[in-house]
PDB file of N, CA and C in Angstrom:
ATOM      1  N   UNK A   1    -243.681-190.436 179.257  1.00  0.00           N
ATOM      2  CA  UNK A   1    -243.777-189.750 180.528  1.00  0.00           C
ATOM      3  C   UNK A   1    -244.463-190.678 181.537  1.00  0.00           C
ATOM      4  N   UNK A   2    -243.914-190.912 182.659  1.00  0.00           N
ATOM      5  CA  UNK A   2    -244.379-191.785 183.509  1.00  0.00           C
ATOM      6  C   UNK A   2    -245.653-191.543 184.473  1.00  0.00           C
ATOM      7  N   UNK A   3    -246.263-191.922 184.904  1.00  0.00           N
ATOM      8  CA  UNK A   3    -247.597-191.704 186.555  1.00  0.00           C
ATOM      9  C   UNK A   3    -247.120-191.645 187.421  1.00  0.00           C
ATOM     10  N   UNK A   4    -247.639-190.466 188.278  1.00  0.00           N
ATOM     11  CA  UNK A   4    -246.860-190.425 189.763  1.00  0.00           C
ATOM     12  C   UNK A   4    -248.396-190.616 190.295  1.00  0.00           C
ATOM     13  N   UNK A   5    -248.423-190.741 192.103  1.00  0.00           N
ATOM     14  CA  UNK A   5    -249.295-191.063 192.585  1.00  0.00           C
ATOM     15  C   UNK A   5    -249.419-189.947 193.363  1.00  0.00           C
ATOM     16  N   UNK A   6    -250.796-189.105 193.864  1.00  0.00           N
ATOM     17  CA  UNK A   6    -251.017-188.146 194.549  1.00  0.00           C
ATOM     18  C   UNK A   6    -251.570-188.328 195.548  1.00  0.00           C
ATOM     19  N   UNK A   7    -251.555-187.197 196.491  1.00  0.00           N
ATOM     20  CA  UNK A   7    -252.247-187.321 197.695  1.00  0.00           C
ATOM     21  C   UNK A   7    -253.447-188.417 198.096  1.00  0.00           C
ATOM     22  N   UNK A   8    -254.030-188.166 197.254  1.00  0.00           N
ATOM     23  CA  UNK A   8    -255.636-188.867 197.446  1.00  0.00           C
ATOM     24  C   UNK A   8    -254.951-190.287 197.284  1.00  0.00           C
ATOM     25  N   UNK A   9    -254.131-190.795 197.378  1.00  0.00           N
ATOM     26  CA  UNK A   9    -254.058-192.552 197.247  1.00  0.00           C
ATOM     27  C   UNK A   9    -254.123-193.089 198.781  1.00  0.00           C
ATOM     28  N   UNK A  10    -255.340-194.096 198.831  1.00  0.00           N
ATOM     29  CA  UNK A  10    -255.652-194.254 200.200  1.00  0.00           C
ATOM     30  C   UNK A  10    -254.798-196.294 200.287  1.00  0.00           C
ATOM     31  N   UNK A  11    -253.708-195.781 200.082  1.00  0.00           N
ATOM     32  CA  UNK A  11    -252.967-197.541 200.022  1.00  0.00           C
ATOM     33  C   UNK A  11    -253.837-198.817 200.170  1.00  0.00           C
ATOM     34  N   UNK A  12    -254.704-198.897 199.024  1.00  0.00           N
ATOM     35  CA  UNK A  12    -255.609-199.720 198.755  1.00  0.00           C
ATOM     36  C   UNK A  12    -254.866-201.325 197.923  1.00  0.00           C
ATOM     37  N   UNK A  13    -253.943-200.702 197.216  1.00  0.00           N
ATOM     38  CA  UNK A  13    -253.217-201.609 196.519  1.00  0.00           C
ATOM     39  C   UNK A  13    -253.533-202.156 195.479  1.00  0.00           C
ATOM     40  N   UNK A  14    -254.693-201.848 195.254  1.00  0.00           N
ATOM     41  CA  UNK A  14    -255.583-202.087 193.482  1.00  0.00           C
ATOM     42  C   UNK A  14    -254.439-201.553 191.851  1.00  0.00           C
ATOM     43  N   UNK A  15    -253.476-200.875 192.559  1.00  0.00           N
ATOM     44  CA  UNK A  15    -253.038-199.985 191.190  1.00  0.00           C
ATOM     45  C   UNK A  15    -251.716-201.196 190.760  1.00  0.00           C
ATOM     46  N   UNK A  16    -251.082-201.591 192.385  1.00  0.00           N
ATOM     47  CA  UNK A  16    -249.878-202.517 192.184  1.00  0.00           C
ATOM     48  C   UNK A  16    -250.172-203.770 191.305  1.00  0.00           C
ATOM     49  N   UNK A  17    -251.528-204.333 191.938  1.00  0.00           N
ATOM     50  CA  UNK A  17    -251.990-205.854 190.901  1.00  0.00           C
ATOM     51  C   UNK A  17    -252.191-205.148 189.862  1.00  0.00           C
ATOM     52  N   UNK A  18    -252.270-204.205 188.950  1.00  0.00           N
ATOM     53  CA  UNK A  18    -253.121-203.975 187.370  1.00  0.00           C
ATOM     54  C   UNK A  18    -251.302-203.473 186.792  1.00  0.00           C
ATOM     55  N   UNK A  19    -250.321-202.972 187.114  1.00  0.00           N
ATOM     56  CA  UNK A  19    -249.317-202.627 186.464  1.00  0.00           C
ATOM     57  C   UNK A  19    -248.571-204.035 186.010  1.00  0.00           C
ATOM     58  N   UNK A  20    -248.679-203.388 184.950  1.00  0.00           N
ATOM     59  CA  UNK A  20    -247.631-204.905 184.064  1.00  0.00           C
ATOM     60  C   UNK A  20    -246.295-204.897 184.174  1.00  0.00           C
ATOM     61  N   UNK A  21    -245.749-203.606 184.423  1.00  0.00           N
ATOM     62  CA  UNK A  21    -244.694-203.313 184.397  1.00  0.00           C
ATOM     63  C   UNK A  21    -243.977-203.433 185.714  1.00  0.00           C
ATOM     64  N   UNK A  22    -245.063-203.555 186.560  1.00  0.00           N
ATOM     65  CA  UNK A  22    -244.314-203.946 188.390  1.00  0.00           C
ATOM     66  C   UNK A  22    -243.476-202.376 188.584  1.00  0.00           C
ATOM     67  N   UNK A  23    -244.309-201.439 188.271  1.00  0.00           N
ATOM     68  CA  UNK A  23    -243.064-200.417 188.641  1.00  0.00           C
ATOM     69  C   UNK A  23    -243.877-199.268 189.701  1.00  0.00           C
ATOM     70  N   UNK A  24    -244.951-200.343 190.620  1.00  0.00           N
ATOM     71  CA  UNK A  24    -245.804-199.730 191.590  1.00  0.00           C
ATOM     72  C   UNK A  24    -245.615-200.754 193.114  1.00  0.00           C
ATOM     73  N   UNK A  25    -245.649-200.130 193.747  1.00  0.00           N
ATOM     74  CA  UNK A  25    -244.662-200.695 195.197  1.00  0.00           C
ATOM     75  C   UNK A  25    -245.079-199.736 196.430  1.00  0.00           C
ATOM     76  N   UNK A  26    -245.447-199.946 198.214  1.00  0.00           N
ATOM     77  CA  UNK A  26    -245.868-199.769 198.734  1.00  0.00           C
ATOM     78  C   UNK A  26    -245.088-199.039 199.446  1.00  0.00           C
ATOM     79  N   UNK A  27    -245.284-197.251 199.414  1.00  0.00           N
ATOM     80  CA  UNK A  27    -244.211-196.631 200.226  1.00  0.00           C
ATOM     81  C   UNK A  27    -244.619-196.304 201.374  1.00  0.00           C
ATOM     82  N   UNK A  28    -243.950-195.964 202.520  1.00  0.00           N
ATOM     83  CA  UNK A  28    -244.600-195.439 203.559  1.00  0.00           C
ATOM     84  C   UNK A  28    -245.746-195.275 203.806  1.00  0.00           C
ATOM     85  N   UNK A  29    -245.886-194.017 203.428  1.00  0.00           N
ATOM     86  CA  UNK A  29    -247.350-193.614 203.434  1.00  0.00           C
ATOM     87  C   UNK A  29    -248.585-193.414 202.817  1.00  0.00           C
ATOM     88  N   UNK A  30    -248.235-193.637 201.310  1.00  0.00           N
ATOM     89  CA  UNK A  30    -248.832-194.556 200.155  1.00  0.00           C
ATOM     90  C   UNK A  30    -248.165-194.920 199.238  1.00  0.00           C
ATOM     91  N   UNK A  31    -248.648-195.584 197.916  1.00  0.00           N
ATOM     92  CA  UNK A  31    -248.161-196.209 196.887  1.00  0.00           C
ATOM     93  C   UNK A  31    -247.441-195.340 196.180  1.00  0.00           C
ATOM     94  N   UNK A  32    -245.936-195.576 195.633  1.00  0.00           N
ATOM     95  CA  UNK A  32    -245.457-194.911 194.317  1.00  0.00           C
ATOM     96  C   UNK A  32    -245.072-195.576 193.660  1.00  0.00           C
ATOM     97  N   UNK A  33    -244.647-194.678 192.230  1.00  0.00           N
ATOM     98  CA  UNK A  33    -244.370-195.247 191.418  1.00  0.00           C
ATOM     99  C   UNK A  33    -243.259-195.398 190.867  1.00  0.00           C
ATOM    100  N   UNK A  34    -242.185-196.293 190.291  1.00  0.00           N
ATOM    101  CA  UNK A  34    -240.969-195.949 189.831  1.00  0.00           C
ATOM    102  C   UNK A  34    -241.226-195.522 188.453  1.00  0.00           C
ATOM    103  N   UNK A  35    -240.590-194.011 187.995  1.00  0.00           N
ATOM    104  CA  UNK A  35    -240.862-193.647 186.498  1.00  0.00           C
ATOM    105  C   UNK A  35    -239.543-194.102 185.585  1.00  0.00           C
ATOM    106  N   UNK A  36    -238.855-194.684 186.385  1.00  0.00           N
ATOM    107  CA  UNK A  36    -237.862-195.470 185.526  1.00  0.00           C
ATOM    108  C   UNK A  36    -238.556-196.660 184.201  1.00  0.00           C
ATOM    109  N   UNK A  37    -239.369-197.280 185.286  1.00  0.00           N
ATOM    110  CA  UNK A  37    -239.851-198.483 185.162  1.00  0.00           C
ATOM    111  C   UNK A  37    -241.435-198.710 184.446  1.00  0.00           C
ATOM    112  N   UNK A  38    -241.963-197.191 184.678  1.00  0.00           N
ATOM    113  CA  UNK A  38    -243.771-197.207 184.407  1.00  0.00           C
ATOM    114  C   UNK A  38    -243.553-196.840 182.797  1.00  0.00           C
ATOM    115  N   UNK A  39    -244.348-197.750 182.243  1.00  0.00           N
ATOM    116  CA  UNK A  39    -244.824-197.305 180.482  1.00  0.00           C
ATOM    117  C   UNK A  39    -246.223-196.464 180.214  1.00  0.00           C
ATOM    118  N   UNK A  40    -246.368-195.892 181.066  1.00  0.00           N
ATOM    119  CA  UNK A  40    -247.417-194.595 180.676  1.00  0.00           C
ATOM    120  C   UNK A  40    -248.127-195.600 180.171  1.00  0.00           C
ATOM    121  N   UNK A  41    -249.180-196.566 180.441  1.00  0.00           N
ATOM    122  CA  UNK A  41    -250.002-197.599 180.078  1.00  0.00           C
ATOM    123  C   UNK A  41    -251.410-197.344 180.718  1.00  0.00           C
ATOM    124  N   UNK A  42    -251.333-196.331 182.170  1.00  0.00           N
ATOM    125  CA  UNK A  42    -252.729-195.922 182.605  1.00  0.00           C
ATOM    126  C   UNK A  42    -253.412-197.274 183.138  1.00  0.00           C
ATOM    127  N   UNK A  43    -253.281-198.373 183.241  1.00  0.00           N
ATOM    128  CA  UNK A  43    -253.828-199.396 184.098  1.00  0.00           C
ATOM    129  C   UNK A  43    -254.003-198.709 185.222  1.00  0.00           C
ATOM    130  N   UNK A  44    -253.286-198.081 186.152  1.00  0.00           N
ATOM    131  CA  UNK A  44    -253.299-198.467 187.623  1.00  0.00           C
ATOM    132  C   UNK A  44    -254.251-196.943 187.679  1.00  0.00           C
ATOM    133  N   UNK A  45    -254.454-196.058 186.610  1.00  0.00           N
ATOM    134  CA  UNK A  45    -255.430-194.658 186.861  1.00  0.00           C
ATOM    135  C   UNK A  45    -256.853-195.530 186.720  1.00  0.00           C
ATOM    136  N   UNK A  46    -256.604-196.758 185.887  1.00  0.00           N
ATOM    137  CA  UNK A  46    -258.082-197.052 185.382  1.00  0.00           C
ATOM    138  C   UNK A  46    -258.770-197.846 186.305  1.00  0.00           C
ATOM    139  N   UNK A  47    -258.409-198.388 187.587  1.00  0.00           N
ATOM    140  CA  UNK A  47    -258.469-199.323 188.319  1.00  0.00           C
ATOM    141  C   UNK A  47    -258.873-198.535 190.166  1.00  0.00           C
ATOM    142  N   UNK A  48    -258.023-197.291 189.940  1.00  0.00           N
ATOM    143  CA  UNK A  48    -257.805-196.602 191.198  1.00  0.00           C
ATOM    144  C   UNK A  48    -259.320-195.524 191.377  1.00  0.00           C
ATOM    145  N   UNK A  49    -259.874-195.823 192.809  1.00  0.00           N
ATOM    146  CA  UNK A  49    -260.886-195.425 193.273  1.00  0.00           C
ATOM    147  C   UNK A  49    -260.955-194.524 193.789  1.00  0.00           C
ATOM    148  N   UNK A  50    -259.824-193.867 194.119  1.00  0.00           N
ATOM    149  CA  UNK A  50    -259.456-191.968 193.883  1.00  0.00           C
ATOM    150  C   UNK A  50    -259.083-191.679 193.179  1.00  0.00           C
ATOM    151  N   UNK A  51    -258.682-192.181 192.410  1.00  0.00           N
ATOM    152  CA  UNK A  51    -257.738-190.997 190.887  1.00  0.00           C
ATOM    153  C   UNK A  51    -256.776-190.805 191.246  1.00  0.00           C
ATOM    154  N   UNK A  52    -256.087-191.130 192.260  1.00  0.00           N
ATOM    155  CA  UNK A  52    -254.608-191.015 192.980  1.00  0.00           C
ATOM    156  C   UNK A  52    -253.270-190.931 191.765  1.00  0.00           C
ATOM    157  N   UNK A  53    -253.314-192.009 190.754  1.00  0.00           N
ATOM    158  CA  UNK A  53    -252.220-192.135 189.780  1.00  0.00           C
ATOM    159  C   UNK A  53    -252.845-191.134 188.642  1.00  0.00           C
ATOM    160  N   UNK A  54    -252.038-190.406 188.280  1.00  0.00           N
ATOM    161  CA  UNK A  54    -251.798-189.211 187.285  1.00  0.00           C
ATOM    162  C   UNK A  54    -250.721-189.793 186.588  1.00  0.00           C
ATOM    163  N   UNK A  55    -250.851-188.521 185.268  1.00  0.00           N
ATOM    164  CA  UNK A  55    -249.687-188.724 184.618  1.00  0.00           C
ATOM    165  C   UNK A  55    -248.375-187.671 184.693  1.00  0.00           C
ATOM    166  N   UNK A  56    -247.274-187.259 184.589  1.00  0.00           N
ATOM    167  CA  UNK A  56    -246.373-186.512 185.179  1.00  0.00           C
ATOM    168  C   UNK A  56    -246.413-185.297 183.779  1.00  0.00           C
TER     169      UNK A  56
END
């Protein structure tokens, strides 16, 4: 099951450098995530200074 990113993500960009998988990318109005692409690995929850990335 992949991480989506919630409200509270203040496009800091800390979550994009920690994903190994590159499946975090700068949308509009904050960061999402592709769940095609994310391995439920939790880097970018462990790194993020709101808690913005969850798991789905």
């Amino acid at each position: 099951m992949a991480y989506f990113i919630n409200s509270e993500c203040i496009s800091c960009g800390a979550c994009e450098a920690e994903c190994p998988a590159g499946a975090i990318s700068a949308g509009d109005d904050s960061y999402v995530i592709d769940a095609d692409a994310c391995t439920d690995c939790g880097s970018c929850a462990e790194v993020c200074p709101t808690g913005a990335p969850n798991p789905a």
